[in-house]
Every structure is written in structure tokens, then in C-alpha cells.
N, C-alpha and C. Protein backbone atom coordinates (compact mmCIF):
# COMPACT_ATOMS: atom_id res chain seq x y z
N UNK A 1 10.49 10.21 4.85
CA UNK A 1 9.43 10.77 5.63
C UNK A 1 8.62 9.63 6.23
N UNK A 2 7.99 9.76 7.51
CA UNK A 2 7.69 9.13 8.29
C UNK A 2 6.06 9.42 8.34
N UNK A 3 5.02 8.60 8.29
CA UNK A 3 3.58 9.26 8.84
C UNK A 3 3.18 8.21 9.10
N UNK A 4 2.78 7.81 10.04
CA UNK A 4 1.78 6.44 10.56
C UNK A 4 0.62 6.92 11.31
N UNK A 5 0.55 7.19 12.64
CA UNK A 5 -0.93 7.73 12.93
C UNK A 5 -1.37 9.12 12.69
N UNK A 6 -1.21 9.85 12.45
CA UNK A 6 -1.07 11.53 12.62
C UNK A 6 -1.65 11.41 11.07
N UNK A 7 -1.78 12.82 10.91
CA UNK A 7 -2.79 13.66 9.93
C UNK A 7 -1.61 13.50 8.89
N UNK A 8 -1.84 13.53 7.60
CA UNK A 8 -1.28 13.53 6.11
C UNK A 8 -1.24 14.99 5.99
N UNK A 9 -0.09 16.29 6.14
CA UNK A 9 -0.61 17.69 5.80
C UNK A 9 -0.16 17.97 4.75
N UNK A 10 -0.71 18.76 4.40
CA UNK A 10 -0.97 19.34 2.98
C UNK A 10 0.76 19.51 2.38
N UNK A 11 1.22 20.45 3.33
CA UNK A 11 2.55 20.73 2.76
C UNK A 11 3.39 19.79 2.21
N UNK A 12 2.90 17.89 3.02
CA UNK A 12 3.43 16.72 2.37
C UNK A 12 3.88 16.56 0.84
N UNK A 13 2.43 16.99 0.14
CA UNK A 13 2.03 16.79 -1.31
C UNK A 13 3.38 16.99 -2.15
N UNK A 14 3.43 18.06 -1.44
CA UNK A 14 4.49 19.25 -2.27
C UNK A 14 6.03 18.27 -2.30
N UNK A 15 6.10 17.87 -1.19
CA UNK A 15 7.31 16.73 -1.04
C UNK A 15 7.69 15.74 -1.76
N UNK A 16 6.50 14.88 -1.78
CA UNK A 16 6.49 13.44 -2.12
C UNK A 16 7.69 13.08 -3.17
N UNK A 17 7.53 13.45 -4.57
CA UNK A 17 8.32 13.35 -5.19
C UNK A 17 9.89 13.89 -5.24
N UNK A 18 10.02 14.33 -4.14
CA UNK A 18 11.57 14.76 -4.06
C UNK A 18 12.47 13.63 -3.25
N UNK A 19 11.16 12.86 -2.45
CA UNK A 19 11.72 11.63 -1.28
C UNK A 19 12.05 10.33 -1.85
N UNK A 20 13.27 10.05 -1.27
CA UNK A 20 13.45 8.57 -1.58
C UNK A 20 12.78 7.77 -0.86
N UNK A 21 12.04 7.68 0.12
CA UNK A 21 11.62 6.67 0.61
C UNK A 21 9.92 7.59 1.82
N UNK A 22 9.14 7.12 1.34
CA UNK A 22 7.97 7.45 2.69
C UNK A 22 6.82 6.54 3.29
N UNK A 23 7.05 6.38 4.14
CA UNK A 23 6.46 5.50 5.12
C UNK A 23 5.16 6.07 5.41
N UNK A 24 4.28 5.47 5.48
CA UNK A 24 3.39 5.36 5.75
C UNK A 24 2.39 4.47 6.81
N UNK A 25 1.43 4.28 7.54
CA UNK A 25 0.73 3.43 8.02
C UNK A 25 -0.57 3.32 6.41
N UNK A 26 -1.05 1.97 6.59
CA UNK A 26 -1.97 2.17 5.74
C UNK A 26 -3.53 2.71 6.57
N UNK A 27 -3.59 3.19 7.37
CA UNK A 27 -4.53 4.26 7.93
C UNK A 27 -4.26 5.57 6.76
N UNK A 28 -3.29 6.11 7.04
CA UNK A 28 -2.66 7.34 6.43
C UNK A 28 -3.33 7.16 5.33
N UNK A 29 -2.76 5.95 4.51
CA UNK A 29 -2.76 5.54 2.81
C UNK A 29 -4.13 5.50 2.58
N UNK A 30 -5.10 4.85 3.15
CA UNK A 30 -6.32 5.04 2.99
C UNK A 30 -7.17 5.98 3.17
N UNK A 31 -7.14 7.29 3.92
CA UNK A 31 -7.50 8.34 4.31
C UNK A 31 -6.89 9.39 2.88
N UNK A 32 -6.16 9.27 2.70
CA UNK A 32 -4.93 10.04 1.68
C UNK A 32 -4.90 8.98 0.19
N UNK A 33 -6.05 8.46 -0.32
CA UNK A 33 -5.69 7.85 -1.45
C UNK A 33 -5.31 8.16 -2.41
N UNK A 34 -6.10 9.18 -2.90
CA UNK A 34 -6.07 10.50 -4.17
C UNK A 34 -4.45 10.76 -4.24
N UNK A 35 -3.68 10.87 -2.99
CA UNK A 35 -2.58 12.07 -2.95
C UNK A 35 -1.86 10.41 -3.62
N UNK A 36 -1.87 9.28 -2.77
CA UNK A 36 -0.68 8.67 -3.01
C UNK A 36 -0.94 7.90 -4.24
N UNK A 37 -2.16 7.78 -5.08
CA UNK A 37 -2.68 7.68 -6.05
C UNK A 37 -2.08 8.22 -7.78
N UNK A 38 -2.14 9.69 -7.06
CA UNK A 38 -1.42 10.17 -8.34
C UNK A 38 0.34 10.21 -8.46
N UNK A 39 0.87 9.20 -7.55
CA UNK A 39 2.02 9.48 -7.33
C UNK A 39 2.53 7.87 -8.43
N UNK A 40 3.49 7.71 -9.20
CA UNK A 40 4.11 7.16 -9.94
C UNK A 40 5.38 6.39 -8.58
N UNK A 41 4.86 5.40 -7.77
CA UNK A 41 6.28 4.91 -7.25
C UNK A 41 7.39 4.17 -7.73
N UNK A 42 8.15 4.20 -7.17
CA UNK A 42 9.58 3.04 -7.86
C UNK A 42 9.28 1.33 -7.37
N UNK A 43 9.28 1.97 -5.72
CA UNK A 43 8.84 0.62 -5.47
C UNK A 43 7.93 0.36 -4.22
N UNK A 44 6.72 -0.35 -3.78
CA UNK A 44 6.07 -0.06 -3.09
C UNK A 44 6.39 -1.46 -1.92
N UNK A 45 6.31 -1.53 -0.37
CA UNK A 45 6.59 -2.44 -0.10
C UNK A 45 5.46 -2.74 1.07
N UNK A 46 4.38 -3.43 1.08
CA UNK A 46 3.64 -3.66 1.77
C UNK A 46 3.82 -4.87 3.59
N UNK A 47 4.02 -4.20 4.48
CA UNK A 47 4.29 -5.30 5.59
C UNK A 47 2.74 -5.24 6.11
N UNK A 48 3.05 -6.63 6.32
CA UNK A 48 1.75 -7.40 7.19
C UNK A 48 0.24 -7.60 5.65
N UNK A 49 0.98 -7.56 5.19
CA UNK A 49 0.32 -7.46 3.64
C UNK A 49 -1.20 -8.25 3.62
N UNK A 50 -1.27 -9.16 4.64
CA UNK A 50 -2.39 -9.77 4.66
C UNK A 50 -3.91 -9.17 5.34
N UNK A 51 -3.04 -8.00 5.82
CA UNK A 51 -4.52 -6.69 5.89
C UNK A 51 -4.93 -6.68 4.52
N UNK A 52 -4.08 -7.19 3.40
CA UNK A 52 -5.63 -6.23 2.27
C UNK A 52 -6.44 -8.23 1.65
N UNK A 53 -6.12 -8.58 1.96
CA UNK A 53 -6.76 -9.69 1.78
C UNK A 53 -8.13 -9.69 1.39
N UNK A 54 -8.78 -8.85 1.87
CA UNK A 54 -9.98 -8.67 1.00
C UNK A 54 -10.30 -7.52 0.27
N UNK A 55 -10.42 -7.63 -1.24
CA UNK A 55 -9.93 -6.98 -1.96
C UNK A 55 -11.26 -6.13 -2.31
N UNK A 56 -12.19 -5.86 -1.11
CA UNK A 56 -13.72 -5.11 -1.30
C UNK A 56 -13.30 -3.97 -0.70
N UNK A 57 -12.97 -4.33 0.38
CA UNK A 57 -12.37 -3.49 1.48
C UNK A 57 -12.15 -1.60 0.52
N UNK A 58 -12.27 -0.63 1.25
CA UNK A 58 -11.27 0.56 0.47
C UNK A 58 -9.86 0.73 0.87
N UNK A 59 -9.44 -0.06 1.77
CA UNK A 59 -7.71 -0.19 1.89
C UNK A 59 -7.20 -0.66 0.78
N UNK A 60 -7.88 -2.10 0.66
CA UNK A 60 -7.50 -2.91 -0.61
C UNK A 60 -7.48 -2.19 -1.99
N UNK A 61 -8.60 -1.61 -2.28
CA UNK A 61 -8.70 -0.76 -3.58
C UNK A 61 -7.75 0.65 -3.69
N UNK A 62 -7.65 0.95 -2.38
CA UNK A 62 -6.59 2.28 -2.84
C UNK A 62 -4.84 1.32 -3.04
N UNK A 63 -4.80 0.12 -2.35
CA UNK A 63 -3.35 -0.20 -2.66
C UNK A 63 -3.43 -0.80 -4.19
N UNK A 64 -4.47 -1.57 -4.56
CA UNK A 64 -4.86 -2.20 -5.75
C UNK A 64 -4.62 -0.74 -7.00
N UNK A 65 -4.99 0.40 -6.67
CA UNK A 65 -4.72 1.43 -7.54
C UNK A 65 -3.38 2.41 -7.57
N UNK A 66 -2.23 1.87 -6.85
CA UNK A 66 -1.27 2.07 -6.45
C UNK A 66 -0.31 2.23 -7.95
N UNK A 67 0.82 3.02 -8.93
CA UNK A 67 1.32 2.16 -9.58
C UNK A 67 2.86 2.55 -9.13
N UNK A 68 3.56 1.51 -9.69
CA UNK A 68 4.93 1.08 -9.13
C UNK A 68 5.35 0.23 -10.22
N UNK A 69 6.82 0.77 -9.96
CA UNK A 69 7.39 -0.32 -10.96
C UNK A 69 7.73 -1.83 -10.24
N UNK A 70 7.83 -1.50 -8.97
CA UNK A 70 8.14 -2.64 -7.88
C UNK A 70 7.30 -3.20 -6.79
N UNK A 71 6.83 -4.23 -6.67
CA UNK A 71 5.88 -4.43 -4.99
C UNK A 71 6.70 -5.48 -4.42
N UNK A 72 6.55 -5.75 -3.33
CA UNK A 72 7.31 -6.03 -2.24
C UNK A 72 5.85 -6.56 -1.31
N UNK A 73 5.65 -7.87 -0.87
CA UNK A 73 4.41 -7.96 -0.03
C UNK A 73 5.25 -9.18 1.20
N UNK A 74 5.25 -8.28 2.75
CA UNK A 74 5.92 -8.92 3.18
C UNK A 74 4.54 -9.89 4.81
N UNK A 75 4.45 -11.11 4.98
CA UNK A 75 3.46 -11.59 5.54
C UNK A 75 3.53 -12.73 5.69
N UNK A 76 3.15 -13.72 6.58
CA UNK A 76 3.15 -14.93 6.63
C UNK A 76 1.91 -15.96 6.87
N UNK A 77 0.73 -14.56 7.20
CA UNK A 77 -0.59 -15.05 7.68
C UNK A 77 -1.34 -15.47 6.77
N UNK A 78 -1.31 -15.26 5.33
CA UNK A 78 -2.24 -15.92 4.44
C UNK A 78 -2.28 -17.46 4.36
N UNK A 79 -0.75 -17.60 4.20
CA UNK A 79 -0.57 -18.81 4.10
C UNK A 79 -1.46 -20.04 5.37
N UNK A 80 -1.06 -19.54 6.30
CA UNK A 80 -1.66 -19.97 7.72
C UNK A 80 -3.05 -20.05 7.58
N UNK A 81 -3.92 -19.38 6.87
CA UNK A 81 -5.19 -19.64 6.51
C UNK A 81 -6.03 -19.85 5.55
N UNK A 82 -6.13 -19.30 4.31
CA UNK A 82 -6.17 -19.64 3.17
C UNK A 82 -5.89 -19.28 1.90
N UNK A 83 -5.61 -20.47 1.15
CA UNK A 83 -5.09 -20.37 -0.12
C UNK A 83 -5.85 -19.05 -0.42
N UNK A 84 -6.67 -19.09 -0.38
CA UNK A 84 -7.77 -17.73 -1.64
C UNK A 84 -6.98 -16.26 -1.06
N UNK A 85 -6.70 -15.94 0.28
CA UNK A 85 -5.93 -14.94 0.70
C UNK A 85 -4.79 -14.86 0.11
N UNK A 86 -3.99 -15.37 -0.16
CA UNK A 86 -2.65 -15.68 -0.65
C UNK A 86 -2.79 -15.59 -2.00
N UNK A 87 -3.90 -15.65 -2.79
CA UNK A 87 -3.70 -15.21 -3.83
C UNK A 87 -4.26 -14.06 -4.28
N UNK A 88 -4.92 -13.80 -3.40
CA UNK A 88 -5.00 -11.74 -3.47
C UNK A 88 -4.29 -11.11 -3.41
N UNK A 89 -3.20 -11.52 -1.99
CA UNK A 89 -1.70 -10.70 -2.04
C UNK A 89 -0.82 -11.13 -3.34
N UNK A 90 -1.02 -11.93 -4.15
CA UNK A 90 -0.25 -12.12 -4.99
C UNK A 90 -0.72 -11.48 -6.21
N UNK A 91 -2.44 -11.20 -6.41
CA UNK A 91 -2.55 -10.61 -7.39
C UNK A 91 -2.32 -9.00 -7.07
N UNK A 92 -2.16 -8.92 -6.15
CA UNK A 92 -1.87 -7.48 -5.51
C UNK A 92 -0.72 -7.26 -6.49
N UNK A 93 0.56 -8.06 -6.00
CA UNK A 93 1.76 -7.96 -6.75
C UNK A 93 2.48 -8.08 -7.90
N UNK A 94 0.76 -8.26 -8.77
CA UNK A 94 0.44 -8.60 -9.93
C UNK A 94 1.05 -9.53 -10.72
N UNK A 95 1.07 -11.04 -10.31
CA UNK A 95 1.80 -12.14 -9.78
C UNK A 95 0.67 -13.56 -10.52
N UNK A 96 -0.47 -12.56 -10.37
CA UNK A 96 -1.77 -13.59 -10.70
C UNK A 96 -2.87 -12.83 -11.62
């Protein structure tokens, strides 16, 4: 399942756990925390990962409350600026 800009609907809920794989924008994910919150993932894979870099943010805290047996943080911009970013995404991936 596919959702990036568009509304999270209800009938989703009912889904989630039957899907192997759902995409998301983290607009969606943050608007919809609760739902993807109580969900147990396998594996979660974050691109451009250096949006949650600051870990005050409520993007950051709904992915920070995420659980998974797997994370995946895919990005190249922390590095490019600073160490302290780079190790948020890493404690993201619970790494640190």
C-alpha cells in the first residue's frame, strides 16, 4: 500500500497488518502516529532520514516511538553537516 500526500482512511487500519510492505510519506506518519504506533513492524526503512535529525521535532518522536525488529536509515546529508545529526539518525537505529 501506497500513501504519501492524501488522507490516511480509516478503512487503512483494518489492513495494515495483513500488508507486506506500506509506504508512507512521513507527512502521513506524522499526522497518523497513534495508528502506525500501535503497529509491531518487521522492518522499518527510513529515506532521506536526515529529516528527523532533530529529535524535538513530532516527526522525530513519532518515528523514535516506532517498534521494529529492523531499521534501515537511508541519507547522505548528515554526514555533509554535522557529526551531532548523524548521530541521531543512528540513535534512531538504535545504533547509539
Amino acid at each position: 500500500m501506497v500513501c504519501s500526500g492524501g488522507e490516511w482512511k480509516a478503512e487503512y487500519n483494518e489492513l495494515i497488518g495483513e500488508l507486506c510492505v506500506v509506504i508512507v510519506s512521513y507527512d502521513v506518519l506524522r499526522r497518523n502516529a497513534d495508528i502506525f504506533e500501535s503497529t509491531y513492524w518487521e522492518m522499518i526503512v527510513l529515506d532521506e532520514a536526515h529529516l528527523i535529525r532533530n529529535p524535538k521535532t513530532v516527526l522525530s518522536k513519532s518515528i523514535f516511538r516506532l517498534k521494529s525488529e529492523l531499521r534501515l536509515a537511508l541519507t547522505g546529508t548528515p554526514i555533509q553537516n554535522k557529526v551531532g545529526c548523524f548521530n541521531i539518525v543512528m540513535s534512531q537505529l538504535q545504533l547509539l
